[in-house]
N, C-alpha and C. Protein backbone atom coordinates (compact mmCIF):
# COMPACT_ATOMS: atom_id res chain seq x y z
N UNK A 1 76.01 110.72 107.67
CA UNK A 1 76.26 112.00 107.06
C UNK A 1 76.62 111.76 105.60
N UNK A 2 75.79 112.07 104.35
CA UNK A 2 76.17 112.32 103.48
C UNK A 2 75.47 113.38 102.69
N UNK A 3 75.96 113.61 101.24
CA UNK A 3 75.57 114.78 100.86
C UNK A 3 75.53 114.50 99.33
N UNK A 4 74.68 115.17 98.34
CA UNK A 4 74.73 114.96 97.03
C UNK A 4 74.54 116.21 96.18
N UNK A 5 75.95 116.64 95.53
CA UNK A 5 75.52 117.70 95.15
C UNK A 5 75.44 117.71 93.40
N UNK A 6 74.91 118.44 92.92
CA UNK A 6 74.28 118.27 91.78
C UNK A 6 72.93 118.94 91.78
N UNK A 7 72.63 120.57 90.87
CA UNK A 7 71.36 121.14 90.99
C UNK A 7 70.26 120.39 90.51
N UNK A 8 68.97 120.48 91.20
CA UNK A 8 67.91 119.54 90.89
C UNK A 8 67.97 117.69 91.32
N UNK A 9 68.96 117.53 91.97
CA UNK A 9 68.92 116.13 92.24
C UNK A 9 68.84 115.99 93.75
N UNK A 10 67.87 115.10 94.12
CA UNK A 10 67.11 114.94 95.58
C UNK A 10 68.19 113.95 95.90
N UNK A 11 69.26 114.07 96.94
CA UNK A 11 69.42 112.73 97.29
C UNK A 11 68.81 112.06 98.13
N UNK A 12 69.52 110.47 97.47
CA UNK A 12 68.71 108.95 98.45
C UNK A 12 69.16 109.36 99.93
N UNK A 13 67.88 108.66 100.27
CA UNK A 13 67.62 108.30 101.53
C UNK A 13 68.28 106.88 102.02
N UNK A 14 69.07 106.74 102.61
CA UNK A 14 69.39 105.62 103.43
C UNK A 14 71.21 106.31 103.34
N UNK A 15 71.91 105.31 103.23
CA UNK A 15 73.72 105.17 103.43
C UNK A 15 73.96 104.18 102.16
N UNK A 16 73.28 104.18 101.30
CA UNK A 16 73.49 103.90 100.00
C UNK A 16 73.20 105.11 99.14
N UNK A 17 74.30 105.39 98.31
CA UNK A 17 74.26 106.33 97.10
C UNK A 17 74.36 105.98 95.75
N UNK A 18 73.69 106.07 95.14
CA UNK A 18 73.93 105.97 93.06
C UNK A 18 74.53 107.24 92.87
N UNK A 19 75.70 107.40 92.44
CA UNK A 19 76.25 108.87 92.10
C UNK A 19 75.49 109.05 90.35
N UNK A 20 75.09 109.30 90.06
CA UNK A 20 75.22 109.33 88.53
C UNK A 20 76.00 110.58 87.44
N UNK A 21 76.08 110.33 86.48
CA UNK A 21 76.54 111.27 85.95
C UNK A 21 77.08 112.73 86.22
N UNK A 22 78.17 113.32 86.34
CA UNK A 22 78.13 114.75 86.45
C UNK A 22 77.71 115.01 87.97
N UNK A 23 77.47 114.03 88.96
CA UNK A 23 77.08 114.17 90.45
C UNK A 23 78.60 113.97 91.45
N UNK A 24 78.37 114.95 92.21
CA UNK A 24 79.52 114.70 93.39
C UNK A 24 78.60 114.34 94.85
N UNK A 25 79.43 113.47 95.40
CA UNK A 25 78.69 112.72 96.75
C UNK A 25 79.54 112.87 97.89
N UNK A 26 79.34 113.10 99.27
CA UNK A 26 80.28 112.70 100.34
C UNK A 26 79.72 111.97 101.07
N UNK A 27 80.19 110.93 102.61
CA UNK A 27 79.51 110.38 103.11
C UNK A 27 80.92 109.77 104.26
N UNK A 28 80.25 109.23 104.89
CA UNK A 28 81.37 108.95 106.19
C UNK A 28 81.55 107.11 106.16
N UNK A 29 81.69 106.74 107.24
CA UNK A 29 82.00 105.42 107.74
C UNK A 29 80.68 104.74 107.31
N UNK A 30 79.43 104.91 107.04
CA UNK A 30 78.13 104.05 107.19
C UNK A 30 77.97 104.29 105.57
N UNK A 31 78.17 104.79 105.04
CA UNK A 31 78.05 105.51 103.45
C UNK A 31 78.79 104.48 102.39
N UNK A 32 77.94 103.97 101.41
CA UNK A 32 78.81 103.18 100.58
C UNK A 32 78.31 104.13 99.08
N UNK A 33 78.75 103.98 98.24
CA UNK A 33 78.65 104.91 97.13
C UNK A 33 78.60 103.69 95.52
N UNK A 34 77.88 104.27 94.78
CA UNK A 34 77.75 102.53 93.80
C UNK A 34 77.71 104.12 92.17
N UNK A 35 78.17 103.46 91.39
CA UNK A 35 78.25 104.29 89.99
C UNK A 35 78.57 103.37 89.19
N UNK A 36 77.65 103.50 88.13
CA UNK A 36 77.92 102.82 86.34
C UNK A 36 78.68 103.62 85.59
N UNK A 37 79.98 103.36 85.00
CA UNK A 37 80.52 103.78 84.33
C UNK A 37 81.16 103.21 83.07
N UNK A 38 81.40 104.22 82.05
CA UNK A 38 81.71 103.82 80.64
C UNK A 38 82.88 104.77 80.65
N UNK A 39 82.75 105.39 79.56
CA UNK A 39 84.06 106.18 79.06
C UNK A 39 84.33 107.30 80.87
N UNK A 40 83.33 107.56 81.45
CA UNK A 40 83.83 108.40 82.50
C UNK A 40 84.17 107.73 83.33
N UNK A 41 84.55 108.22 84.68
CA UNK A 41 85.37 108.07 85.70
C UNK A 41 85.29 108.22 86.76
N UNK A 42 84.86 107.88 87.30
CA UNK A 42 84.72 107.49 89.34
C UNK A 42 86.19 107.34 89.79
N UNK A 43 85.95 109.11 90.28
CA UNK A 43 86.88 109.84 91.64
C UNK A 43 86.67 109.80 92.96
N UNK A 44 87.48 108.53 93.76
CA UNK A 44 86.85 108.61 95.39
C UNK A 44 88.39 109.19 95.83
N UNK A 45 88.12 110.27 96.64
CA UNK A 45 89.23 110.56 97.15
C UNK A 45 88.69 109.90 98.78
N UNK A 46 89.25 109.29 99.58
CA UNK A 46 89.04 109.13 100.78
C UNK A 46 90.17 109.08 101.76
N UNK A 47 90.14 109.23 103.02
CA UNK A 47 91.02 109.55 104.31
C UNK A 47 90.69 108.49 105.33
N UNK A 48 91.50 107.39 105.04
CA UNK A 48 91.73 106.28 106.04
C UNK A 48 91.39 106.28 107.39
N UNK A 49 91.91 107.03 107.80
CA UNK A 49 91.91 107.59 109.60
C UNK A 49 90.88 107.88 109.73
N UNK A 50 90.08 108.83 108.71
CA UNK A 50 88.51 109.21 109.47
C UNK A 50 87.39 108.78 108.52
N UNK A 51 87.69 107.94 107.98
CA UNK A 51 86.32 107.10 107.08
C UNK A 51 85.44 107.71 106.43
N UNK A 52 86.32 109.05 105.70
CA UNK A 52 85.24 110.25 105.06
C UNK A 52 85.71 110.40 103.63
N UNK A 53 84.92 110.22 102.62
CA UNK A 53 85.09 110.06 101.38
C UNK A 53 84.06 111.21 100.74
N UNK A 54 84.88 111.13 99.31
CA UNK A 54 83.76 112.24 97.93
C UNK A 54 84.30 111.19 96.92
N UNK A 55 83.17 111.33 95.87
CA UNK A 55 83.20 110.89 94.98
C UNK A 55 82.51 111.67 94.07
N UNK A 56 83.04 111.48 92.49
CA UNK A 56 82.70 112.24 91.46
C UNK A 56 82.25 111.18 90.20
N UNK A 57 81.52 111.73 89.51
CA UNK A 57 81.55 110.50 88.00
C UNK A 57 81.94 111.73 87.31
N UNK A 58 82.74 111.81 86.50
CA UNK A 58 83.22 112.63 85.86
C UNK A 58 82.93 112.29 84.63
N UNK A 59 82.70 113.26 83.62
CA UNK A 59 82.18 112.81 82.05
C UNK A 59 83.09 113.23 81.20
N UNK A 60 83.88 114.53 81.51
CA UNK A 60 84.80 114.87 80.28
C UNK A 60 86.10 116.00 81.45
N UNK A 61 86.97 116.13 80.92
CA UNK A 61 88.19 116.31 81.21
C UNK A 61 88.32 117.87 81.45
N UNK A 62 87.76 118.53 80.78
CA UNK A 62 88.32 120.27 80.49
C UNK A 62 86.77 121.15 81.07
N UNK A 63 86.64 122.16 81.83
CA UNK A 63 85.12 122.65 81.99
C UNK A 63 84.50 123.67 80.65
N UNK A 64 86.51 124.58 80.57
CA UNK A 64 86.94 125.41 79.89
C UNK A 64 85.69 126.36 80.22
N UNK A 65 85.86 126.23 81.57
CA UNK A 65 84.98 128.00 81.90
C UNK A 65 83.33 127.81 82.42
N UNK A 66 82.84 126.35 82.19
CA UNK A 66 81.63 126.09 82.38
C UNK A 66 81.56 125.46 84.04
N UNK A 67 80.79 126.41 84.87
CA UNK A 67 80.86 126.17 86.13
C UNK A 67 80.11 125.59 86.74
N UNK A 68 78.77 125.43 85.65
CA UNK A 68 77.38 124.83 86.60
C UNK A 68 76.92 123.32 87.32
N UNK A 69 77.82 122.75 86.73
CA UNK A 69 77.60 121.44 87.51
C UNK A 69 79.48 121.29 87.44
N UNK A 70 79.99 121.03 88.87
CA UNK A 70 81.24 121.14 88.90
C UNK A 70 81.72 118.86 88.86
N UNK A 71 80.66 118.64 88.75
CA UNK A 71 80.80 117.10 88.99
C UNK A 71 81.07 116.64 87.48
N UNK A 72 81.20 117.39 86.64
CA UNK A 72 81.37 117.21 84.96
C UNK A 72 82.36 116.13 84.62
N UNK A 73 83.51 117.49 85.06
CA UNK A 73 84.66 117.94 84.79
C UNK A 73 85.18 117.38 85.69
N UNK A 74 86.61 116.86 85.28
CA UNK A 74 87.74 116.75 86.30
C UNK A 74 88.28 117.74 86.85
N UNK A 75 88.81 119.08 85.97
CA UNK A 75 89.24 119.74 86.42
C UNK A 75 88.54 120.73 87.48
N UNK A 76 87.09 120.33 87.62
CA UNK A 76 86.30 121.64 88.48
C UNK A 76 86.22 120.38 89.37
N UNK A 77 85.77 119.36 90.03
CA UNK A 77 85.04 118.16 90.36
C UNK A 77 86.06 118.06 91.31
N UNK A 78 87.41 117.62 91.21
CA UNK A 78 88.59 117.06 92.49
C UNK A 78 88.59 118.53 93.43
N UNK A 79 88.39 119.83 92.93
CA UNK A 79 88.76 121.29 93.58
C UNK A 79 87.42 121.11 94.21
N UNK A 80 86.24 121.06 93.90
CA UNK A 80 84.90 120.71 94.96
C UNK A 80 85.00 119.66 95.72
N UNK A 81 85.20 118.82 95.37
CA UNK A 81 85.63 117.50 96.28
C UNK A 81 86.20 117.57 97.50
N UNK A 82 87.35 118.68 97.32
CA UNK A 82 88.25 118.69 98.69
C UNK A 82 87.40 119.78 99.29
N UNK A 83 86.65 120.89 98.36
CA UNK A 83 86.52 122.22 99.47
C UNK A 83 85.25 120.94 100.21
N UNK A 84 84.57 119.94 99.51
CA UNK A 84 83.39 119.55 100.41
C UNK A 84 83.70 118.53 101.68
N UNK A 85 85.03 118.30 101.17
CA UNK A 85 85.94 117.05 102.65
C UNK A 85 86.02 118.52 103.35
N UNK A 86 86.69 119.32 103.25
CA UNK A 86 87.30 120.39 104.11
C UNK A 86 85.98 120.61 105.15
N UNK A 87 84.94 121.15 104.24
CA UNK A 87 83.28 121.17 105.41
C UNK A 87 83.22 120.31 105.96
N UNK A 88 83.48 118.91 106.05
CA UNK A 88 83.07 117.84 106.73
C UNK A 88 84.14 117.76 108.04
N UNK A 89 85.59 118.52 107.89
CA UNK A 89 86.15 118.15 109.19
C UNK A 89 87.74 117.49 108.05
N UNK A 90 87.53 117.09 107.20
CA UNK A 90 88.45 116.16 106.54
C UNK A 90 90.07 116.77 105.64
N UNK A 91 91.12 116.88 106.22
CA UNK A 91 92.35 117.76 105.59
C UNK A 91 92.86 117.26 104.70
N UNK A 92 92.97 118.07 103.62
CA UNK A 92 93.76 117.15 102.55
C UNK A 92 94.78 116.44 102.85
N UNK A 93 95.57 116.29 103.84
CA UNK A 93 96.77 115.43 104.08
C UNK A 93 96.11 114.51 104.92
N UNK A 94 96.35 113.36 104.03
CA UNK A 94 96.04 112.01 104.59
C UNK A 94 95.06 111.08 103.76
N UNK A 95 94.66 112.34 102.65
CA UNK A 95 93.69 111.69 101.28
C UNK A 95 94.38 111.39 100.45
N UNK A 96 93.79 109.85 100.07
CA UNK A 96 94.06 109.11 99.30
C UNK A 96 93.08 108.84 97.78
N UNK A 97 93.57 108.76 96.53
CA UNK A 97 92.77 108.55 96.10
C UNK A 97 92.16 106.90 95.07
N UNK A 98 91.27 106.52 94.95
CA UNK A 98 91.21 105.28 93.69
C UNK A 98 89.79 105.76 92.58
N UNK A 99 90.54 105.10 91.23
CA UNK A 99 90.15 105.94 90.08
C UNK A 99 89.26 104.34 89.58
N UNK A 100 88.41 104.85 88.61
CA UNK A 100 87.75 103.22 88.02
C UNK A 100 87.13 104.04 86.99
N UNK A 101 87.13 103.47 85.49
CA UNK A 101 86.55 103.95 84.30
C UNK A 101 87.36 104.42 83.20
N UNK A 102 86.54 104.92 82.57
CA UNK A 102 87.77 105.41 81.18
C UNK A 102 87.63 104.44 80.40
N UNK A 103 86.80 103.71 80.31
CA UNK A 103 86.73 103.12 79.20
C UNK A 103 86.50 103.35 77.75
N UNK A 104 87.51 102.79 76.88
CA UNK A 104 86.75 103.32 75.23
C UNK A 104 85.94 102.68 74.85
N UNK A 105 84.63 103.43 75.06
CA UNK A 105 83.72 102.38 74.38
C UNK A 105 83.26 102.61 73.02
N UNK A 106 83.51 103.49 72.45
CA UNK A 106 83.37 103.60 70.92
C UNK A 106 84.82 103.23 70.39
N UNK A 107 84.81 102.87 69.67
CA UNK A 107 85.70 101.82 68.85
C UNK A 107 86.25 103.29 67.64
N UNK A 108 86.38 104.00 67.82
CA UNK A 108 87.03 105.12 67.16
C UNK A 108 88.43 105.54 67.16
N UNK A 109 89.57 105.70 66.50
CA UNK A 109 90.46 105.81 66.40
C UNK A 109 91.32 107.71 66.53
N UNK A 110 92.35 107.78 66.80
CA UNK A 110 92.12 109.61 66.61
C UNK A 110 92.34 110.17 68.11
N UNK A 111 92.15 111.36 67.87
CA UNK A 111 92.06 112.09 68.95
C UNK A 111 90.65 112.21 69.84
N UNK A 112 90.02 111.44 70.04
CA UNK A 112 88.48 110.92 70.28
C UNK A 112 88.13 110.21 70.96
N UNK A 113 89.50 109.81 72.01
CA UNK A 113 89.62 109.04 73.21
C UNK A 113 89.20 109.59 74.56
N UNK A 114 87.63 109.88 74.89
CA UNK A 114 87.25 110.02 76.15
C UNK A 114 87.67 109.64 77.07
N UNK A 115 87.98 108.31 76.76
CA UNK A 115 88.54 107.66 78.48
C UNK A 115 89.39 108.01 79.20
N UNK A 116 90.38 107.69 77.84
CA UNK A 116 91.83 108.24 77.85
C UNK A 116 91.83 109.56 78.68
N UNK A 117 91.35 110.41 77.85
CA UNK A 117 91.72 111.69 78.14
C UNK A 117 91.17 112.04 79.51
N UNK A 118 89.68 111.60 80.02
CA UNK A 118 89.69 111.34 81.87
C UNK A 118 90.86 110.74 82.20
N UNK A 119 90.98 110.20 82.04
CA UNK A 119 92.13 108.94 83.36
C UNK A 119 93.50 110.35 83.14
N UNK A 120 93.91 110.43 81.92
CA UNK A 120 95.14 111.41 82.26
C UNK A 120 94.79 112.49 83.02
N UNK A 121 94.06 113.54 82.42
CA UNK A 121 93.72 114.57 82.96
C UNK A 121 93.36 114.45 85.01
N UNK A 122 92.50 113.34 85.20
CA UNK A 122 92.41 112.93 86.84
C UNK A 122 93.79 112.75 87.11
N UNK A 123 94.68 111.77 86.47
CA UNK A 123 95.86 111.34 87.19
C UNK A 123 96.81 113.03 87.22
N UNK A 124 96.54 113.86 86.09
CA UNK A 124 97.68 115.15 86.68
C UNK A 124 97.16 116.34 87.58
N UNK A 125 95.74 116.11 87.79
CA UNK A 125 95.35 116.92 89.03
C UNK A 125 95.45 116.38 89.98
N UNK A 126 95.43 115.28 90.70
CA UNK A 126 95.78 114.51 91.43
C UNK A 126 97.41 114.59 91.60
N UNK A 127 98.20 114.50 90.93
CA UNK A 127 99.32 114.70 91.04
C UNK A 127 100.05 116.41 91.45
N UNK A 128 98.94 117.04 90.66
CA UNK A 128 99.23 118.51 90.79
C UNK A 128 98.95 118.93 92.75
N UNK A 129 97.55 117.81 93.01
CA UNK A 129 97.06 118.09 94.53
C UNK A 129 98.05 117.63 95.54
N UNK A 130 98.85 116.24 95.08
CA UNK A 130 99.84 115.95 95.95
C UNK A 130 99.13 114.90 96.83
N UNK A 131 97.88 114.30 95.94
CA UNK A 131 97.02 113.31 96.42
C UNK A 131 97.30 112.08 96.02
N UNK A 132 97.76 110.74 96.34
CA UNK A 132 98.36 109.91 95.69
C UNK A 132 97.11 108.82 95.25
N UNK A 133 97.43 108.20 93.82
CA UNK A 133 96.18 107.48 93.81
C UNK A 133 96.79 105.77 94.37
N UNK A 134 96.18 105.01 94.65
CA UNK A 134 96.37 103.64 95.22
C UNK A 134 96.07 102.51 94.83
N UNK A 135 94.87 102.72 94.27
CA UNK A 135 94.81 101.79 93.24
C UNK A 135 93.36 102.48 92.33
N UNK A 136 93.54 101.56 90.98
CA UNK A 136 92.52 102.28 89.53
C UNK A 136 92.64 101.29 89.17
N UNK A 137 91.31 101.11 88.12
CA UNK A 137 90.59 99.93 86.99
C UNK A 137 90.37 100.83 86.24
N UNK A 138 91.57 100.92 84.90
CA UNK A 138 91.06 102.11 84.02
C UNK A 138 91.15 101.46 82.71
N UNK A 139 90.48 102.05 81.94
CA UNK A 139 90.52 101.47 80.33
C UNK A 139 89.78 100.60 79.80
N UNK A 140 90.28 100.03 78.68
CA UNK A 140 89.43 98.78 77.93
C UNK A 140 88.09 98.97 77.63
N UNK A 141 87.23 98.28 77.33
CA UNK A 141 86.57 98.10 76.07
C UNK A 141 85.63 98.63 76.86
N UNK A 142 84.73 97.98 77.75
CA UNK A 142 83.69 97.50 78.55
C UNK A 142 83.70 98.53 79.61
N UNK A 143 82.09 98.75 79.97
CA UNK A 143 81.69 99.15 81.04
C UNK A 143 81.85 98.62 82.60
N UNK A 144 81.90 99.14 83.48
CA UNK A 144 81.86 98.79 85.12
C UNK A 144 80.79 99.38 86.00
N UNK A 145 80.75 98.95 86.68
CA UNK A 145 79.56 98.88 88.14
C UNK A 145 80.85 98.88 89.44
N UNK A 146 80.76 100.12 89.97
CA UNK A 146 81.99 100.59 91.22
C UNK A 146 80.80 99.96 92.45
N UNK A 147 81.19 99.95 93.37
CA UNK A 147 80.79 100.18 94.84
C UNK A 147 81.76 100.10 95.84
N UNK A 148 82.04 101.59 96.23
CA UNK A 148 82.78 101.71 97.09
C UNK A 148 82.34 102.17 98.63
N UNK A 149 82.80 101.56 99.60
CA UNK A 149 82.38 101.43 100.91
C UNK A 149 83.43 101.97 101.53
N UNK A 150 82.83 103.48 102.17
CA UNK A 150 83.63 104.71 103.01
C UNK A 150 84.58 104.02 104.57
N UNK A 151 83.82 103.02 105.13
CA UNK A 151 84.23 102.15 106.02
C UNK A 151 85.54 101.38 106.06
N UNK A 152 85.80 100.92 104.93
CA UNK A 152 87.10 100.29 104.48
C UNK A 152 87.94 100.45 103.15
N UNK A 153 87.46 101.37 102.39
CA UNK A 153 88.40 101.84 101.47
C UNK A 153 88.15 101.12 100.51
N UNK A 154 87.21 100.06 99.93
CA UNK A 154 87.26 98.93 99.32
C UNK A 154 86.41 99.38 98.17
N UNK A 155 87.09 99.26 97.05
CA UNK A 155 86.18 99.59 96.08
C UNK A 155 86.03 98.14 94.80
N UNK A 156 84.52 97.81 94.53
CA UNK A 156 84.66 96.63 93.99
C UNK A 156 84.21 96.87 92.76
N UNK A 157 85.06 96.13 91.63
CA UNK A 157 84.71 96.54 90.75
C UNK A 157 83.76 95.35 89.98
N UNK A 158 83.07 95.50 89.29
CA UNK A 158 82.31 94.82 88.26
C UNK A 158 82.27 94.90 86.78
N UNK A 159 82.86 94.13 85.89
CA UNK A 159 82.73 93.97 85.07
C UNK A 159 81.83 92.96 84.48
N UNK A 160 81.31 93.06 82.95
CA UNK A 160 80.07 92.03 82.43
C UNK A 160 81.22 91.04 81.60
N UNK A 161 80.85 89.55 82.08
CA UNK A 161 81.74 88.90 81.80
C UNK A 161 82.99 88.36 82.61
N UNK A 162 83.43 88.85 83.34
CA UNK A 162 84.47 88.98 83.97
C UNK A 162 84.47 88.76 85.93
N UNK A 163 85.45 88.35 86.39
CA UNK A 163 85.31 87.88 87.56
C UNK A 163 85.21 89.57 88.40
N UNK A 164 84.50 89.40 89.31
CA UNK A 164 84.61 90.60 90.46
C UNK A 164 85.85 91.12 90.87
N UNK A 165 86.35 92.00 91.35
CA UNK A 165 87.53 92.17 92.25
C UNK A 165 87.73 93.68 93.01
N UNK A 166 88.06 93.32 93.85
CA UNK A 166 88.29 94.48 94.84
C UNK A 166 89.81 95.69 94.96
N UNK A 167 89.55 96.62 94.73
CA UNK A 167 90.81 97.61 94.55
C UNK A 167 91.09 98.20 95.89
């Protein structure tokens, strides 16, 4: 069982997912979920007990009113996330969440911190939901390669350069 929402995008066929950009995904115990990320942010909220996860790549922080792809935004993206666990059977109590991205990758100084401003903005809706996060790979320079597997909670991260490791 999984699902990909995002208008105009066919999802894959098999229990492997590429979330990309601005896409929200769900999927159960057989479902692993894989996203490239830079300045945005890969949101898996998942529920231990029943091996049912969503995930978001989130691109920017605020919708400020723009509703059409709710996988943007943080602030529209975690509120779809749960109504799409809720369809699946899945209660918000007992979801957990892990964050990966935010990286600055433009070398710009200022108020012009994309990453930044995902990782906060996720961490106070998340906090506002009463969803605790568990573990995150947030920040720094460089891009990542997530794959997270609904089965065990395990999300691995990849960096270029850098040793593998599991959150």
């Amino acid at each position: 069982m999984h699902s990909l929402a995002n208008p105009g995008t066919i999802p894959v066929k098999g229990q492997a997912i590429n979330v990309g950009m601005g896409q929200i995904a769900t999927g159960d115990r057989a479902t692993q979920f894989t996203s490239v990320l830079g300045s945005c942010v890969a949101v898996v909220l998942w529920h231990p007990r029943l091996s049912l996860a969503a995930i978001a790549h989130v691109a920017l922080p605020k919708s400020h009113g723009q509703n059409g792809q709710p996988g943007k935004f943080a602030d529209t993206a975690i509120p779809y996330m749960l109504e799409q666990l809720a369809r699946m059977g899945c209660p918000k109590p007992g979801l957990v969440a892990k964050i990966a991205g935010g990286a600055n990758m433009f070398r710009v100084g200022g108020p012009l911190q994309i990453g930044d401003d995902n990782v906060a903005t996720i961490r106070e809706i998340l906090k506002t939901a009463g969803i605790p996060i568990t573990a995150e790979d947030v920040g720094g320079t460089h891009g990542r390669k997530i794959t997270f597997t609904c089965s065990t909670g395990e999300m691995l991260i990849e960096i270029a350069g850098e040793k593998a490791k599991v959150i």
